[in-house]
N, C-alpha and C. Protein backbone atom coordinates (compact mmCIF):
# COMPACT_ATOMS: atom_id res chain seq x y z
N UNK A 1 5.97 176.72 51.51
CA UNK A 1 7.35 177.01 51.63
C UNK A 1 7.71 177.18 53.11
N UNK A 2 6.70 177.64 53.92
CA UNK A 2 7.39 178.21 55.20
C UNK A 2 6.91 176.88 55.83
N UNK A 3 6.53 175.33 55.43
CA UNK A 3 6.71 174.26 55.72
C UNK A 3 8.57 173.65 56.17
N UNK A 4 8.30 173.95 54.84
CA UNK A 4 9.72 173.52 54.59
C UNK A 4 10.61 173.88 55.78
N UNK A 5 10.70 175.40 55.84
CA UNK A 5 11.69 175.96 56.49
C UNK A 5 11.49 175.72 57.56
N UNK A 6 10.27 175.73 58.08
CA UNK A 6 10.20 174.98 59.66
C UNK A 6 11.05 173.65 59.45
N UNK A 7 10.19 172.64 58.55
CA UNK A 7 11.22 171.24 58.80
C UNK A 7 12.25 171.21 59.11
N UNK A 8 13.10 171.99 57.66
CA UNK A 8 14.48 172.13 57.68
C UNK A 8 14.83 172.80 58.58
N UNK A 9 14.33 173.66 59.92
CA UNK A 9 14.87 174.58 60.67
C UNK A 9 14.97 173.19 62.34
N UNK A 10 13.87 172.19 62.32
CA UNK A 10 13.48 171.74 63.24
C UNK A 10 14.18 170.43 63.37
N UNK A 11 15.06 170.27 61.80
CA UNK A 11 15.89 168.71 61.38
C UNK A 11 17.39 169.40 61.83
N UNK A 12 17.63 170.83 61.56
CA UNK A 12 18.94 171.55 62.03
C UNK A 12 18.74 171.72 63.82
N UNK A 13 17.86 171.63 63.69
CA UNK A 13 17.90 171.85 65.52
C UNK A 13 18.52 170.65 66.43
N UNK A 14 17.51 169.56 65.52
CA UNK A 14 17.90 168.29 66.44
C UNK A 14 19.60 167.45 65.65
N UNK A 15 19.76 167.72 64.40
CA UNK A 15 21.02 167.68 64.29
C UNK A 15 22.14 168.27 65.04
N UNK A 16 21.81 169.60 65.26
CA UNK A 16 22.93 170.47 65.85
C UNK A 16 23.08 169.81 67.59
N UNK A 17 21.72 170.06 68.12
CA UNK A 17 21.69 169.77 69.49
C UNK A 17 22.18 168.67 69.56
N UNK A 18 22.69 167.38 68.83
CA UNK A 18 23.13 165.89 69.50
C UNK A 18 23.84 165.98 69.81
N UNK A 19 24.78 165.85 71.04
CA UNK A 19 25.96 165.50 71.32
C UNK A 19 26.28 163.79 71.82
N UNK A 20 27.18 163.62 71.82
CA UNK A 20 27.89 161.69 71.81
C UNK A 20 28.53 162.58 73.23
N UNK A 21 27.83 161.33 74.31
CA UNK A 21 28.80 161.43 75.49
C UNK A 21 30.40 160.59 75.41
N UNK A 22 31.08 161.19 76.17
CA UNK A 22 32.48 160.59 76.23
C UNK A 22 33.11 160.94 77.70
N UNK A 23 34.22 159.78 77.54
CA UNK A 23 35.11 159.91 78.85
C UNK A 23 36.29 159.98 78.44
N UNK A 24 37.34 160.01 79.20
CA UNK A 24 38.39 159.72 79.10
C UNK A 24 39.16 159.39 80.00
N UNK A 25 40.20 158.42 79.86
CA UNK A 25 40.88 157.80 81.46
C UNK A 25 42.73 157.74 80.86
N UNK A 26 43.13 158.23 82.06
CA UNK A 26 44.75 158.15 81.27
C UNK A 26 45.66 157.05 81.90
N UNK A 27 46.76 156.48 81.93
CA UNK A 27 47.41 155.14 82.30
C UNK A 27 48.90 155.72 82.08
N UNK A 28 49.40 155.21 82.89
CA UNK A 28 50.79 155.40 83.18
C UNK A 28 51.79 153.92 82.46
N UNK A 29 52.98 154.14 82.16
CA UNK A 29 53.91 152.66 81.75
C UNK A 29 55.02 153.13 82.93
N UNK A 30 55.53 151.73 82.79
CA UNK A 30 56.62 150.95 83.81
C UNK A 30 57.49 150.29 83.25
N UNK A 31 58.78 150.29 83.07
CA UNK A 31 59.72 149.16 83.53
C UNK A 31 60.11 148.83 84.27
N UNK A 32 60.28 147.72 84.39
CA UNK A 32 62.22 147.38 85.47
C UNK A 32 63.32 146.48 85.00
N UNK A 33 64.34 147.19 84.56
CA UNK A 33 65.77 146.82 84.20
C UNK A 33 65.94 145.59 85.62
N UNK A 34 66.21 144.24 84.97
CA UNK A 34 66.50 143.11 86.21
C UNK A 34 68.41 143.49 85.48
N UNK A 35 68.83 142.74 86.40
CA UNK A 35 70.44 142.31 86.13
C UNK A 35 70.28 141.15 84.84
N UNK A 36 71.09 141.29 83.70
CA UNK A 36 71.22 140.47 82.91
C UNK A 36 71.86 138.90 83.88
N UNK A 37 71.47 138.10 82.86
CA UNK A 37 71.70 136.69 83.38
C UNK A 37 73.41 136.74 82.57
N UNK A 38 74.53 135.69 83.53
CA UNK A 38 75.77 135.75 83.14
C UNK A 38 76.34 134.34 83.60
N UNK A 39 77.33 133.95 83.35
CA UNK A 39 77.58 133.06 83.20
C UNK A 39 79.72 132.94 83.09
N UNK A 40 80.11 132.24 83.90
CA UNK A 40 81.37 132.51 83.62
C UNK A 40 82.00 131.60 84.33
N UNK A 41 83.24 130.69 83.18
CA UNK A 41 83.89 129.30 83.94
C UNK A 41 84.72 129.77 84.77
N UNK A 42 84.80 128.67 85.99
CA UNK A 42 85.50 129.02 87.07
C UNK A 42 86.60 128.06 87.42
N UNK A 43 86.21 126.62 86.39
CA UNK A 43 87.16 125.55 86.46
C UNK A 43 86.89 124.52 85.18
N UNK A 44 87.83 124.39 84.31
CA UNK A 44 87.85 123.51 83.57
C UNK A 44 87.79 121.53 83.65
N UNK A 45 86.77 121.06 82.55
CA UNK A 45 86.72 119.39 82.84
C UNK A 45 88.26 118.77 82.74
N UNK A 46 88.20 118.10 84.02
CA UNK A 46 89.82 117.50 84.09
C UNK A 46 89.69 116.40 84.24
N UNK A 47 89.95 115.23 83.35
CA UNK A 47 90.38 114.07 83.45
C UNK A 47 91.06 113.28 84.61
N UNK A 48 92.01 114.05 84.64
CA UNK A 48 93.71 113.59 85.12
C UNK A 48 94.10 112.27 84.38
N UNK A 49 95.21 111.74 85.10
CA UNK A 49 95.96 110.82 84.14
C UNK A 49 95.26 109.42 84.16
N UNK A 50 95.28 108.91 83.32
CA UNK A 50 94.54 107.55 83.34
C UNK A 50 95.68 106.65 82.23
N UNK A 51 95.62 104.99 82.42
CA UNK A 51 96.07 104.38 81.40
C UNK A 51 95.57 103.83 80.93
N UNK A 52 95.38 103.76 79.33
CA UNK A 52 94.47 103.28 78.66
C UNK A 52 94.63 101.82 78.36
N UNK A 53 95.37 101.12 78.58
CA UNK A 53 95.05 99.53 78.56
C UNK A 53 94.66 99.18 77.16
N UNK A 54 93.27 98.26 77.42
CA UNK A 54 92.88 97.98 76.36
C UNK A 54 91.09 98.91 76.12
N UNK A 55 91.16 100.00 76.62
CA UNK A 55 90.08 101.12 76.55
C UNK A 55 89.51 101.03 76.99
N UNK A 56 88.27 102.20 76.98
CA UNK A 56 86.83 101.43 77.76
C UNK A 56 86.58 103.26 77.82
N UNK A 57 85.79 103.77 79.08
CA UNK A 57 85.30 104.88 78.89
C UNK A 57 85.49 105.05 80.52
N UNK A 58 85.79 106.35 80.68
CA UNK A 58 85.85 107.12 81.88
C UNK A 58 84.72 108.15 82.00
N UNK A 59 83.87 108.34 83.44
CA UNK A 59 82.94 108.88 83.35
C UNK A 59 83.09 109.97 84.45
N UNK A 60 83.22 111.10 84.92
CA UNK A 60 83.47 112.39 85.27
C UNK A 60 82.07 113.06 86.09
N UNK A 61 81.40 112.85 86.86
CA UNK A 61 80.57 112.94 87.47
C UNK A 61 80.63 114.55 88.11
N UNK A 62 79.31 115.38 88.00
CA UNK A 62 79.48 116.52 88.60
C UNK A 62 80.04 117.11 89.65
N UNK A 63 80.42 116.46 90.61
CA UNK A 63 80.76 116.56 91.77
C UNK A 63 82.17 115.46 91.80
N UNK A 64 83.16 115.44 90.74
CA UNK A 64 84.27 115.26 90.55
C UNK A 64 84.64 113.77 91.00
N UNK A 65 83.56 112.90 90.60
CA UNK A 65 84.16 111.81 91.26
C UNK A 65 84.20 111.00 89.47
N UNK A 66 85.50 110.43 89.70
CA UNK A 66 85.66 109.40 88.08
C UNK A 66 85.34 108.24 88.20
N UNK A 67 84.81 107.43 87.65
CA UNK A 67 84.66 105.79 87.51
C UNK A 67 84.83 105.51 86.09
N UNK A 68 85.06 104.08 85.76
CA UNK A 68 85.40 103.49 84.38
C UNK A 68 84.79 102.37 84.57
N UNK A 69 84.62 102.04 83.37
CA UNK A 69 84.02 100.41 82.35
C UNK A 69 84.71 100.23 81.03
N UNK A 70 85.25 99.00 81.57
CA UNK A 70 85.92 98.54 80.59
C UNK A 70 87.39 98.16 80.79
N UNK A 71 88.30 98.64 79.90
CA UNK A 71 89.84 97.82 80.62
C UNK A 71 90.73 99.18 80.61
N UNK A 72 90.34 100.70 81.41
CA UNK A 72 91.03 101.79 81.58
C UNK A 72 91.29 101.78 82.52
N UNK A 73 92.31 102.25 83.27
CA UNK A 73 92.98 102.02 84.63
C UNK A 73 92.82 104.03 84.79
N UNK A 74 92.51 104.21 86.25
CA UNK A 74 92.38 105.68 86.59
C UNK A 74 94.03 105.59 87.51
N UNK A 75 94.77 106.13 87.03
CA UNK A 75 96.19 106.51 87.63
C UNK A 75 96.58 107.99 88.71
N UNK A 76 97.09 107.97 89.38
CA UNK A 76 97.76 109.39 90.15
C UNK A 76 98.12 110.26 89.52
N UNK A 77 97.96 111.53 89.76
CA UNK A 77 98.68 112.20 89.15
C UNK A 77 97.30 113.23 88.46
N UNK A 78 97.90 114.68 88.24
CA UNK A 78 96.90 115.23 87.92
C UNK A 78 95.57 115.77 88.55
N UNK A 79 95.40 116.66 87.72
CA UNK A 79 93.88 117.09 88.46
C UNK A 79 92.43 116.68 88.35
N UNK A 80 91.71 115.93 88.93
CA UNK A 80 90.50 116.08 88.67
C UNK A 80 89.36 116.47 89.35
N UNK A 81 88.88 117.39 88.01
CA UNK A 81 87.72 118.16 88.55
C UNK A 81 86.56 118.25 87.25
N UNK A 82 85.57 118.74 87.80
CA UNK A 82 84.24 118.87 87.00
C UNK A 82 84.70 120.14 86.64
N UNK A 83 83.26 120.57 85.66
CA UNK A 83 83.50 121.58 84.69
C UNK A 83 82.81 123.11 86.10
N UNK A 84 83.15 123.63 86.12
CA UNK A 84 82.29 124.80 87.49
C UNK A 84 82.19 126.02 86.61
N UNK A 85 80.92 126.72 86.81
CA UNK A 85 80.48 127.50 86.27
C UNK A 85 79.83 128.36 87.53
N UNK A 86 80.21 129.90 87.46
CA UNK A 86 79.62 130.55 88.43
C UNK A 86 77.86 131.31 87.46
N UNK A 87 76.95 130.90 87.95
CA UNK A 87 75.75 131.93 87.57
C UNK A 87 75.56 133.09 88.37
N UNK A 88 74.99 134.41 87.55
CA UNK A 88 74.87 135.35 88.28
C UNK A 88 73.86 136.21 87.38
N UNK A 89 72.70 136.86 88.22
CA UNK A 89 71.61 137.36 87.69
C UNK A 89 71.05 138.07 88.48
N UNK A 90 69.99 138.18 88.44
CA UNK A 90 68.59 138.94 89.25
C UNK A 90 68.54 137.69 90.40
N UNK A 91 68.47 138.66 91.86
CA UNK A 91 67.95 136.69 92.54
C UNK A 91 66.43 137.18 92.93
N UNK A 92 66.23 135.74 93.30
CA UNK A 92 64.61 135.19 92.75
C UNK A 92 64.54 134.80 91.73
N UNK A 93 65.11 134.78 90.49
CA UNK A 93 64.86 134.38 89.29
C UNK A 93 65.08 132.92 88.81
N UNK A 94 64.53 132.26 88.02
CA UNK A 94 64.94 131.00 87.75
C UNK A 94 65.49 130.66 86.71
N UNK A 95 66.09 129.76 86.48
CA UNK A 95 66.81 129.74 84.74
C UNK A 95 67.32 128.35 84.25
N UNK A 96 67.47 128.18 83.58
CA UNK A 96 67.50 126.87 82.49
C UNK A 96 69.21 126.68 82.01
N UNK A 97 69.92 125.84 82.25
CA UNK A 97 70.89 125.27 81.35
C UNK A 97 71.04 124.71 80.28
N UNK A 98 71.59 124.55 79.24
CA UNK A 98 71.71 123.90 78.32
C UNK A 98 73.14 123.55 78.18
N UNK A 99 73.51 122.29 77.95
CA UNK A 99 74.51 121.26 77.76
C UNK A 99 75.26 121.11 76.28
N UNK A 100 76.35 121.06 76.53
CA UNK A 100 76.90 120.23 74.98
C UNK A 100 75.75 119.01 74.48
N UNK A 101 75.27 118.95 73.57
CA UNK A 101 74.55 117.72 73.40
C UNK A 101 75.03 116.39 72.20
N UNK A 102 76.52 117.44 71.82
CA UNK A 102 76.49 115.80 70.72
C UNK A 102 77.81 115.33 70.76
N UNK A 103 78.44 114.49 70.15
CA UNK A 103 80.03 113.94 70.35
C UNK A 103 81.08 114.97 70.15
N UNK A 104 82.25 115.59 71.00
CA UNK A 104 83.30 116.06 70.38
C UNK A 104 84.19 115.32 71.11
N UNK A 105 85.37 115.54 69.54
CA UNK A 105 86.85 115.43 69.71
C UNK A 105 87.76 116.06 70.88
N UNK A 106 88.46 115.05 71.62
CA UNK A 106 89.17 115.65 72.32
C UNK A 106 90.84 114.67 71.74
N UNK A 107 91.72 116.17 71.13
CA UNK A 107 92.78 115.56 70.25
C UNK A 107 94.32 115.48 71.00
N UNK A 108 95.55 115.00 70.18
CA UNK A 108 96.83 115.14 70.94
C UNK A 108 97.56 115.21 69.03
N UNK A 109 97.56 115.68 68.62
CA UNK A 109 98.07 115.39 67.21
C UNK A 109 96.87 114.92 66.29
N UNK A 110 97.46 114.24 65.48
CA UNK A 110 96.48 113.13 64.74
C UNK A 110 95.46 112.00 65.53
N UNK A 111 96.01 111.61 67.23
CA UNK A 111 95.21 110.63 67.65
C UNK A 111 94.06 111.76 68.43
N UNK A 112 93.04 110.87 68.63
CA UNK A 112 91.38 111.33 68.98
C UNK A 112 90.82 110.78 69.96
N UNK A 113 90.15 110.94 71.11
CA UNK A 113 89.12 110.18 71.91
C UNK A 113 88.43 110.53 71.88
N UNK A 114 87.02 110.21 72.05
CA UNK A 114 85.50 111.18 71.98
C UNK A 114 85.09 111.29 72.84
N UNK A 115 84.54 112.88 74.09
CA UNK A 115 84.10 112.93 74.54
C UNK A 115 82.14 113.53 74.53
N UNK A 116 81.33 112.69 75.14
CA UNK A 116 80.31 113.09 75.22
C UNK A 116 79.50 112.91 76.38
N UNK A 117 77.71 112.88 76.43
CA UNK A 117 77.12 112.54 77.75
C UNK A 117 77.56 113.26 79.06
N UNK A 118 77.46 114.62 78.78
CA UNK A 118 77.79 116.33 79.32
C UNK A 118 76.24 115.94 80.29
N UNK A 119 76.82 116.01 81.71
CA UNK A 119 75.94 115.82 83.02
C UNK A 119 76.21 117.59 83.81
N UNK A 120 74.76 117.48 84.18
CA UNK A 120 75.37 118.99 85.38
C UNK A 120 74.37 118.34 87.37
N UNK A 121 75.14 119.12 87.92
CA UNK A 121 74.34 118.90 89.30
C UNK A 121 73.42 120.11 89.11
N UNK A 122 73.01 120.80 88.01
CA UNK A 122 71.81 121.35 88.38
C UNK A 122 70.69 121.54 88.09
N UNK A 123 69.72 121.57 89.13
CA UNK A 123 68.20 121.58 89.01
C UNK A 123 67.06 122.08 88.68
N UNK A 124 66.31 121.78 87.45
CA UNK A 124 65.83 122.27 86.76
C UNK A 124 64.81 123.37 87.63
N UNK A 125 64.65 123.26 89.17
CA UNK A 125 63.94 124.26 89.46
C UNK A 125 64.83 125.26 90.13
N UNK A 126 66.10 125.67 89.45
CA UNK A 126 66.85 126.61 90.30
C UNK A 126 66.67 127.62 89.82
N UNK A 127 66.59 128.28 91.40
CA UNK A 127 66.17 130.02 91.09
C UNK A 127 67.67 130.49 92.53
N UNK A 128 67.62 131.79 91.21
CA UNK A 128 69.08 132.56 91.91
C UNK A 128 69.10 133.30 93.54
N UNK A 129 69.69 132.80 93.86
CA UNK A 129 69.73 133.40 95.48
C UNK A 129 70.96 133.81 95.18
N UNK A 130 70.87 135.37 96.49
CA UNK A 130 71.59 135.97 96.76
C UNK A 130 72.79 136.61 95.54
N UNK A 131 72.45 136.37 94.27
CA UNK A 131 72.38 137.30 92.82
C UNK A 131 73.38 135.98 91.84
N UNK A 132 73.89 135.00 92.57
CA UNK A 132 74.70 134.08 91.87
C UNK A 132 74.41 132.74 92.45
N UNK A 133 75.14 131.89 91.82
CA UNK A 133 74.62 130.30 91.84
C UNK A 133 76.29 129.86 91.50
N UNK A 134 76.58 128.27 91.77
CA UNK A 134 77.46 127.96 91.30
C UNK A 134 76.59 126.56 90.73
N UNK A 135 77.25 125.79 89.17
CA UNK A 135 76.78 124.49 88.72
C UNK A 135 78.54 124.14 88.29
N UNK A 136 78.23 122.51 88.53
CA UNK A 136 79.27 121.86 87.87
C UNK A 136 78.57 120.98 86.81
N UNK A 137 80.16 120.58 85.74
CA UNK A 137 79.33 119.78 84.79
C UNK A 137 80.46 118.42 84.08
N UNK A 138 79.84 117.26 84.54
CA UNK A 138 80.36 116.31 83.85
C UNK A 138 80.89 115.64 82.59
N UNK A 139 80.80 114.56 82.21
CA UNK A 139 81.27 113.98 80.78
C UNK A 139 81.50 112.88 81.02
N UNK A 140 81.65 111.82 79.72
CA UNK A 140 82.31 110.88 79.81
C UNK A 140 82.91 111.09 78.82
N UNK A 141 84.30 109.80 78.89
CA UNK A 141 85.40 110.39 77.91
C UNK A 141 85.45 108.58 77.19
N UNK A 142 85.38 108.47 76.09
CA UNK A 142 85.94 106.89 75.76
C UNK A 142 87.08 107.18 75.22
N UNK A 143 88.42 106.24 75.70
CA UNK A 143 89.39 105.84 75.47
C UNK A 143 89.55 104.38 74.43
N UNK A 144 90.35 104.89 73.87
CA UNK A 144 91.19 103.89 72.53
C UNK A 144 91.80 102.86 73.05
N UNK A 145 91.85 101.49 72.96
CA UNK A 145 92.43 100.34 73.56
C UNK A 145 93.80 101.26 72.78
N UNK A 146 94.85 100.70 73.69
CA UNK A 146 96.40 101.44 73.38
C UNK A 146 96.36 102.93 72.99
N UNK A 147 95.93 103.32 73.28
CA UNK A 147 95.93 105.35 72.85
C UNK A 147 96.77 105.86 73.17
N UNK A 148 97.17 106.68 72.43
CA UNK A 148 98.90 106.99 72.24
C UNK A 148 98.80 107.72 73.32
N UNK A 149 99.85 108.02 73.99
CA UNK A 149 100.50 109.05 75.43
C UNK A 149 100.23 110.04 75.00
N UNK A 150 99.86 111.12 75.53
CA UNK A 150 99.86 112.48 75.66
C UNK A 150 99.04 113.03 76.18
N UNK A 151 98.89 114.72 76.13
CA UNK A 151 97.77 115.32 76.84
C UNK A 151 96.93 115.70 75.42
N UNK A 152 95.23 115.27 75.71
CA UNK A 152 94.40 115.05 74.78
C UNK A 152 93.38 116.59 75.43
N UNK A 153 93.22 117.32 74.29
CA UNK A 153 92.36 118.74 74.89
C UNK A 153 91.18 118.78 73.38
N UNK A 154 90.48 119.68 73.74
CA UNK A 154 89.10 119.99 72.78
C UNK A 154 89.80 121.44 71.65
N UNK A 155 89.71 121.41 70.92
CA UNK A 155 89.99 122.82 70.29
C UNK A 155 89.32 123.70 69.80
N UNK A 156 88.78 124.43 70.71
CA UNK A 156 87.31 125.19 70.47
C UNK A 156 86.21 125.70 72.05
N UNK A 157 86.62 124.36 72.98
CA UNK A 157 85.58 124.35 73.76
C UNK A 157 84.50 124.08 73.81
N UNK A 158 83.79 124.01 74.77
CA UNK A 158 82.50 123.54 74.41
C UNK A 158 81.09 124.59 75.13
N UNK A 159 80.22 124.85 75.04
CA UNK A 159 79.58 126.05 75.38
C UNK A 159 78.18 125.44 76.44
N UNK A 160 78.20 126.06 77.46
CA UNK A 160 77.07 125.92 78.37
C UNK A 160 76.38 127.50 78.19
N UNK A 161 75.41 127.04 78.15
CA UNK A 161 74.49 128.37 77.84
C UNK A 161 73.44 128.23 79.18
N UNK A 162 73.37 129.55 79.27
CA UNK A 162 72.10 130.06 80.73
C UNK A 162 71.24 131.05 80.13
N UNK A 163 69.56 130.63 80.53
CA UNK A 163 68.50 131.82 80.19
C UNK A 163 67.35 131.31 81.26
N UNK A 164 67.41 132.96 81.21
CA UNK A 164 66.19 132.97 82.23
C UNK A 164 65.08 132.31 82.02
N UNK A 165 63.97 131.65 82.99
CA UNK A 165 62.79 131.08 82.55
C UNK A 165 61.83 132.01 82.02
């Protein structure tokens, strides 16, 4: 018996005595709030006056210059300009545009021309200086051989979207 109790006294010893080494290390968190990315028109896509003849398509280039193909005559009168968009964000940062990408109506009543093929002057590696950016943005417009007179507008608008890379 007084086997035993040794064992059992000498199996409690080395049970009790084990200890598990350990460490411990502590870590700190961080944010940083950047300036949200923004976006805001500064000038609407302007045609100006054109005569439509026997149609064809007018094309609106970022940097406001118009040309045509086909039998549309570009006339006096009116404004034309590209679409201008001021960006404004975090600078250093870079960011991505996205374009109208599919056909809309631009109406006067019941008659229709379709505008599509939404161009911008800007570059896919632009990063924000000095906290804003300016982009313009093109189109082409096809005209209706004889298309009735009037002023032809979108009803709705059309949406350029900005996100950061």
């Amino acid at each position: 018996m007084k086997n035993i109790h040794t064992l059992i006294g000498i199996l409690t010893l080395c049970f009790s005595s084990m200890s598990f080494a350990q460490a411990t290390a502590t870590f700190n968190a961080s944010v940083t709030i950047i300036q949200p990315i923004g976006i805001t028109t500064t000038s609407d896509l302007k045609f100006a006056n054109v005569d439509a003849k026997n149609g064809g398509e007018i094309t609106l280039s970022p940097n406001s210059t118009r040309t045509t193909s086909g039998d549309v005559a570009l006339s006096d009168g009116g404004i034309v300009s590209a679409a201008s968009f001021e960006i404004t964000g975090e600078s250093g940062y870079t960011y991505a545009v996205s374009l109208p990408g599919d056909n809309y109506v631009l109406s006067n009543g019941s008659e229709t021309m379709e505008i599509n093929n939404f161009t911008t002057d800007f570059n896919s590696d632009n990063t924000l200086t000095a906290g804003s950016q300016k982009i313009n943005v093109g189109a082409t417009l096809k005209v209706n051989p004889n298309q009735t007179p009037g002023n032809y507008v979108n009803q709705g608008g059309f949406n350029v979207t900005v996100n950061y890379n």
